[in-house]
N, C-alpha and C. Protein backbone atom coordinates (compact mmCIF):
# COMPACT_ATOMS: atom_id res chain seq x y z
N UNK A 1 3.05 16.79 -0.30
CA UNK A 1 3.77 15.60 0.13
C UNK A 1 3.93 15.66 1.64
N UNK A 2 3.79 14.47 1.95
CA UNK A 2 3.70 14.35 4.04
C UNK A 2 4.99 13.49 4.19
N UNK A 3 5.75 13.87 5.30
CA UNK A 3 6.28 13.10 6.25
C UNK A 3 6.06 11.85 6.92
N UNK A 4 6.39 10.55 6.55
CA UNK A 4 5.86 9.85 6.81
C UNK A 4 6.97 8.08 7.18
N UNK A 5 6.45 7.67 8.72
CA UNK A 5 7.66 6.96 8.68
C UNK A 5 9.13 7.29 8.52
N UNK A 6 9.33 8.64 8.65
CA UNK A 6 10.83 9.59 8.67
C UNK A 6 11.01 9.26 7.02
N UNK A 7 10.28 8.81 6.05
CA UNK A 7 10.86 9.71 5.20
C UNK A 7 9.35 10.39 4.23
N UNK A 8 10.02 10.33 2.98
CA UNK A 8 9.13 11.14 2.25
C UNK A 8 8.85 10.56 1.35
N UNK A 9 7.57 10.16 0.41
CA UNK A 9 7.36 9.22 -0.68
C UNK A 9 6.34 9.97 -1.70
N UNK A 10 6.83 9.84 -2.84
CA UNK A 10 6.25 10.41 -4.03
C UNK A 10 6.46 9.53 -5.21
N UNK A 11 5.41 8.72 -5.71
CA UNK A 11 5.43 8.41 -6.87
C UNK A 11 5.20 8.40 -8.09
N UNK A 12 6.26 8.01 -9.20
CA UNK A 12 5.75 8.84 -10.60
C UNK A 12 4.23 8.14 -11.12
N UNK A 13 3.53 9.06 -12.09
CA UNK A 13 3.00 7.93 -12.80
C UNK A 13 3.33 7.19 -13.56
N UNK A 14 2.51 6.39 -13.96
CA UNK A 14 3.36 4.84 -14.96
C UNK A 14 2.88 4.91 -16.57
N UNK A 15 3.51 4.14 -17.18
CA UNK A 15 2.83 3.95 -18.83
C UNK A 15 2.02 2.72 -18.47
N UNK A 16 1.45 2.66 -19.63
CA UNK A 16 0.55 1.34 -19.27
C UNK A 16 0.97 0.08 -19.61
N UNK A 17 2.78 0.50 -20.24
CA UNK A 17 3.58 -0.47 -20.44
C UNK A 17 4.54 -1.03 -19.10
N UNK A 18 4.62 0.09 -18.77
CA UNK A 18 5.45 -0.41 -16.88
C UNK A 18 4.13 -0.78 -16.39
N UNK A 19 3.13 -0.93 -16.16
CA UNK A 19 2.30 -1.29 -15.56
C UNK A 19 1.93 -3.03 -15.68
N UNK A 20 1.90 -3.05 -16.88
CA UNK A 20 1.59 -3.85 -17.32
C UNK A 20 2.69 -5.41 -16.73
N UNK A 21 4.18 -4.19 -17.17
CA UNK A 21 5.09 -5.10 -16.85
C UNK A 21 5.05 -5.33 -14.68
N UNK A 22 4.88 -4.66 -14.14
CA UNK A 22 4.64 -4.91 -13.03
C UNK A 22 3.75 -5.92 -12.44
N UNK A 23 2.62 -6.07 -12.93
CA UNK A 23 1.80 -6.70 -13.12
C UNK A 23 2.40 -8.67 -13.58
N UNK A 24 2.83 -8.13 -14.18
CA UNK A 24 3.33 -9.48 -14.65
C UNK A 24 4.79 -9.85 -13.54
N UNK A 25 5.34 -8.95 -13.27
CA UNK A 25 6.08 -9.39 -12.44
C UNK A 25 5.63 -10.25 -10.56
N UNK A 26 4.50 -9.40 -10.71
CA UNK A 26 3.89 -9.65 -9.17
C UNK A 26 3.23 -11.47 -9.76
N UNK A 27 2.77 -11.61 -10.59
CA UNK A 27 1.97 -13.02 -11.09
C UNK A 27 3.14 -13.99 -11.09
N UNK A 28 4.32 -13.41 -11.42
CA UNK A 28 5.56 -14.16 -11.43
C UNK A 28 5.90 -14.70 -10.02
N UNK A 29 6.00 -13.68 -9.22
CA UNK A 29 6.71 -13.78 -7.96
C UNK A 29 5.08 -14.58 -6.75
N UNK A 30 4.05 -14.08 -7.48
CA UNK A 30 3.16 -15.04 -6.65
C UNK A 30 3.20 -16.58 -6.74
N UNK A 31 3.32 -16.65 -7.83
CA UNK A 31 3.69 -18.24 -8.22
C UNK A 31 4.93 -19.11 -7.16
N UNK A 32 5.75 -17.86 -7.55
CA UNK A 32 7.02 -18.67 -6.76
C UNK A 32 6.64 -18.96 -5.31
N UNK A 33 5.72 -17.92 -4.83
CA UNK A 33 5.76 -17.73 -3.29
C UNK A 33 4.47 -18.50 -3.21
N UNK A 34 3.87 -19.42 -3.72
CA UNK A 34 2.76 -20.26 -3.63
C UNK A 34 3.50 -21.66 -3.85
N UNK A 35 4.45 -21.80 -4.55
CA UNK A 35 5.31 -22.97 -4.59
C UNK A 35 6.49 -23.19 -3.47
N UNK A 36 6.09 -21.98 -2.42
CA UNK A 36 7.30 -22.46 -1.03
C UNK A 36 6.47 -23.02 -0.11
N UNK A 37 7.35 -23.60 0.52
CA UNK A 37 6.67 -24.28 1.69
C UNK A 37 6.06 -23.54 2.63
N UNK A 38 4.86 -24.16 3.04
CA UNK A 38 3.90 -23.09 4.34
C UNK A 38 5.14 -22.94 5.36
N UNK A 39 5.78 -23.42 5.64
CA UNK A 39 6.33 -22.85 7.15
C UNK A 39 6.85 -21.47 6.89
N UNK A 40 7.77 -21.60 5.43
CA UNK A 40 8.44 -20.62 5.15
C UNK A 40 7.72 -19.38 4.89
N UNK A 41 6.16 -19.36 4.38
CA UNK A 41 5.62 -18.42 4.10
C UNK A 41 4.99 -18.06 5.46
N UNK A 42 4.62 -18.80 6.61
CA UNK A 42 4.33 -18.62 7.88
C UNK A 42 5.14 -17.83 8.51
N UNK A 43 6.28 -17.72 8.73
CA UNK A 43 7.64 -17.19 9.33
C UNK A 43 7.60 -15.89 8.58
N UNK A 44 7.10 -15.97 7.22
CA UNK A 44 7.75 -14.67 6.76
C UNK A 44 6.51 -13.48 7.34
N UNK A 45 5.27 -13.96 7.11
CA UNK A 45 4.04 -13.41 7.62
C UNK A 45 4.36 -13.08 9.06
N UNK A 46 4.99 -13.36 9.85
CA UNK A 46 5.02 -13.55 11.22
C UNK A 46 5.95 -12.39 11.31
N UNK A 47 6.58 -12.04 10.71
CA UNK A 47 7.84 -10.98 10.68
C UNK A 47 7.14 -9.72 10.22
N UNK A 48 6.75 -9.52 9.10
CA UNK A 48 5.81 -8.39 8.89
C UNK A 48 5.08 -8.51 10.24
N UNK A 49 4.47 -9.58 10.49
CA UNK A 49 3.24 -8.91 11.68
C UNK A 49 4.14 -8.33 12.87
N UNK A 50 5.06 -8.49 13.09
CA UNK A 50 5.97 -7.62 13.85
C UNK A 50 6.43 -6.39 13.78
N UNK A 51 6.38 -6.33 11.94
CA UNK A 51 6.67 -5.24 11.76
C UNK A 51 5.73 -4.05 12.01
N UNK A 52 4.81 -4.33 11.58
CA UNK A 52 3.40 -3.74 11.63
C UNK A 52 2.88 -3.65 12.88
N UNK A 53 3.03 -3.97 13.94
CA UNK A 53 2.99 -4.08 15.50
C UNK A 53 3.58 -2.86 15.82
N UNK A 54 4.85 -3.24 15.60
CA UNK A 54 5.62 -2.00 15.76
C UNK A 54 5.49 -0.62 15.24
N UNK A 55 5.34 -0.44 14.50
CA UNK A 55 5.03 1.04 13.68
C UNK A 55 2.98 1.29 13.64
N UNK A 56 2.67 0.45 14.60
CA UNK A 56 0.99 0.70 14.21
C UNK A 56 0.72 2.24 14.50
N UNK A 57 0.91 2.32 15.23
CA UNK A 57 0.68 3.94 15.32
C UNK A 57 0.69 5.03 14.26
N UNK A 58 1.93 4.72 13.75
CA UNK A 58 2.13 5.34 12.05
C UNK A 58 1.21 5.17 11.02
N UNK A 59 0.92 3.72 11.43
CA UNK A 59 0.02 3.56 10.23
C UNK A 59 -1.47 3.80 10.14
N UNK A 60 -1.91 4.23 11.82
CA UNK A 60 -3.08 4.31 11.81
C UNK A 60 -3.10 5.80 11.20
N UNK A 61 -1.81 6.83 11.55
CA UNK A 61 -1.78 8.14 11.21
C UNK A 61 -2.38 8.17 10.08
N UNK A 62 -0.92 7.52 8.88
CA UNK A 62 -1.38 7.35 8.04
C UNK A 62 -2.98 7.51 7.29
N UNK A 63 -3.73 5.75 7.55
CA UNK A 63 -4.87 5.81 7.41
C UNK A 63 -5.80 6.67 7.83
N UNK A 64 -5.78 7.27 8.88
CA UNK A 64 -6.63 8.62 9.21
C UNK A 64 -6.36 9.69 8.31
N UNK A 65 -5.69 9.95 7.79
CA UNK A 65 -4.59 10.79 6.99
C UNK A 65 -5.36 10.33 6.09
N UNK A 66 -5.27 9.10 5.31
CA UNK A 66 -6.29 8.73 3.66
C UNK A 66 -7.24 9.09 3.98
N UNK A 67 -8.40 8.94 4.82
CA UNK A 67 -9.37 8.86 5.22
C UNK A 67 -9.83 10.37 5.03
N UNK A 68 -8.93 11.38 5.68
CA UNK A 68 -9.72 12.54 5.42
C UNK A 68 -9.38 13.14 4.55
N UNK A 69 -8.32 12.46 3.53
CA UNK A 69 -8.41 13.47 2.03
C UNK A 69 -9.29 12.70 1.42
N UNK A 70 -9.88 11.45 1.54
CA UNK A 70 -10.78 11.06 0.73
C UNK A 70 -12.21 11.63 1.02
N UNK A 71 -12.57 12.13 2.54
CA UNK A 71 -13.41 12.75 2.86
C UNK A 71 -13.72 14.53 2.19
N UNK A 72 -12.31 14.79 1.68
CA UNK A 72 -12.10 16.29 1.75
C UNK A 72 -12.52 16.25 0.24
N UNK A 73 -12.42 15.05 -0.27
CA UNK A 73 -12.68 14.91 -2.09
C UNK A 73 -13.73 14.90 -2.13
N UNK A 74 -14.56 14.07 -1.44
CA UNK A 74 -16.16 14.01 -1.78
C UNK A 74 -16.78 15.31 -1.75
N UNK A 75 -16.31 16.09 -0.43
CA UNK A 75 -16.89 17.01 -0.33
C UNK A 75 -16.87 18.20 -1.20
N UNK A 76 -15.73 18.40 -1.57
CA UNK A 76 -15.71 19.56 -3.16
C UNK A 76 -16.46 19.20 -4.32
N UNK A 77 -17.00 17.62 -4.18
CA UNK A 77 -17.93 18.13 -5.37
C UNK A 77 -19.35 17.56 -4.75
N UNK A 78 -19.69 17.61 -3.45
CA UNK A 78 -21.19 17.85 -2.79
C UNK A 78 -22.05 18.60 -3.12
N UNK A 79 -21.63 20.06 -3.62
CA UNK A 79 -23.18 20.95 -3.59
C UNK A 79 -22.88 20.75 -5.24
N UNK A 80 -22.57 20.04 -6.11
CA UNK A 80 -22.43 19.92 -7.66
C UNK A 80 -23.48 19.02 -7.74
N UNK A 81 -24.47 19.62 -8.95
CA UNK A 81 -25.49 19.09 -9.26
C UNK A 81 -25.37 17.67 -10.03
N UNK A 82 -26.33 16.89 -10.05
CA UNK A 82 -25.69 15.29 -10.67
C UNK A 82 -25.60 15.48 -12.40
């Protein structure tokens, strides 16, 4: 587990019943947020992009960070025959 953004994040795995239900919750809440008005969804986009401005640095960590454990995966099974 990494340090990240000052704190620390670990998540459980799911059943395929919380999943499921998540899933359905996000289809829920897209709906709603497709039935608001553009300005309001404009403004809200506009705030994340601030947010994300601000902390880019972190997040590029971050992504460099995915990037080379996904690099570090391929490679343990490279000299494995197909």
């Amino acid at each position: 587990m990494r340090r990240f953004l000052g704190y620390y994040r670990q998540f459980e795995e799911l059943s395929p019943e919380a999943v499921e239900a998540a899933v359905e919750g996000a289809r829920d809440r897209f709906a709603s947020w497709s039935r608001s008005p553009v300005a309001e969804r404009a403004a809200f986009l506009r705030r994340v992009a601030v947010l994300l401005r601000r902390e880019k640095h972190q997040h590029a960590e971050l992504m460099a960070l995915e990037g080379r454990y996904s690099q570090l995966y391929e490679l343990q099974f490279a000299d494995l025959p197909a």
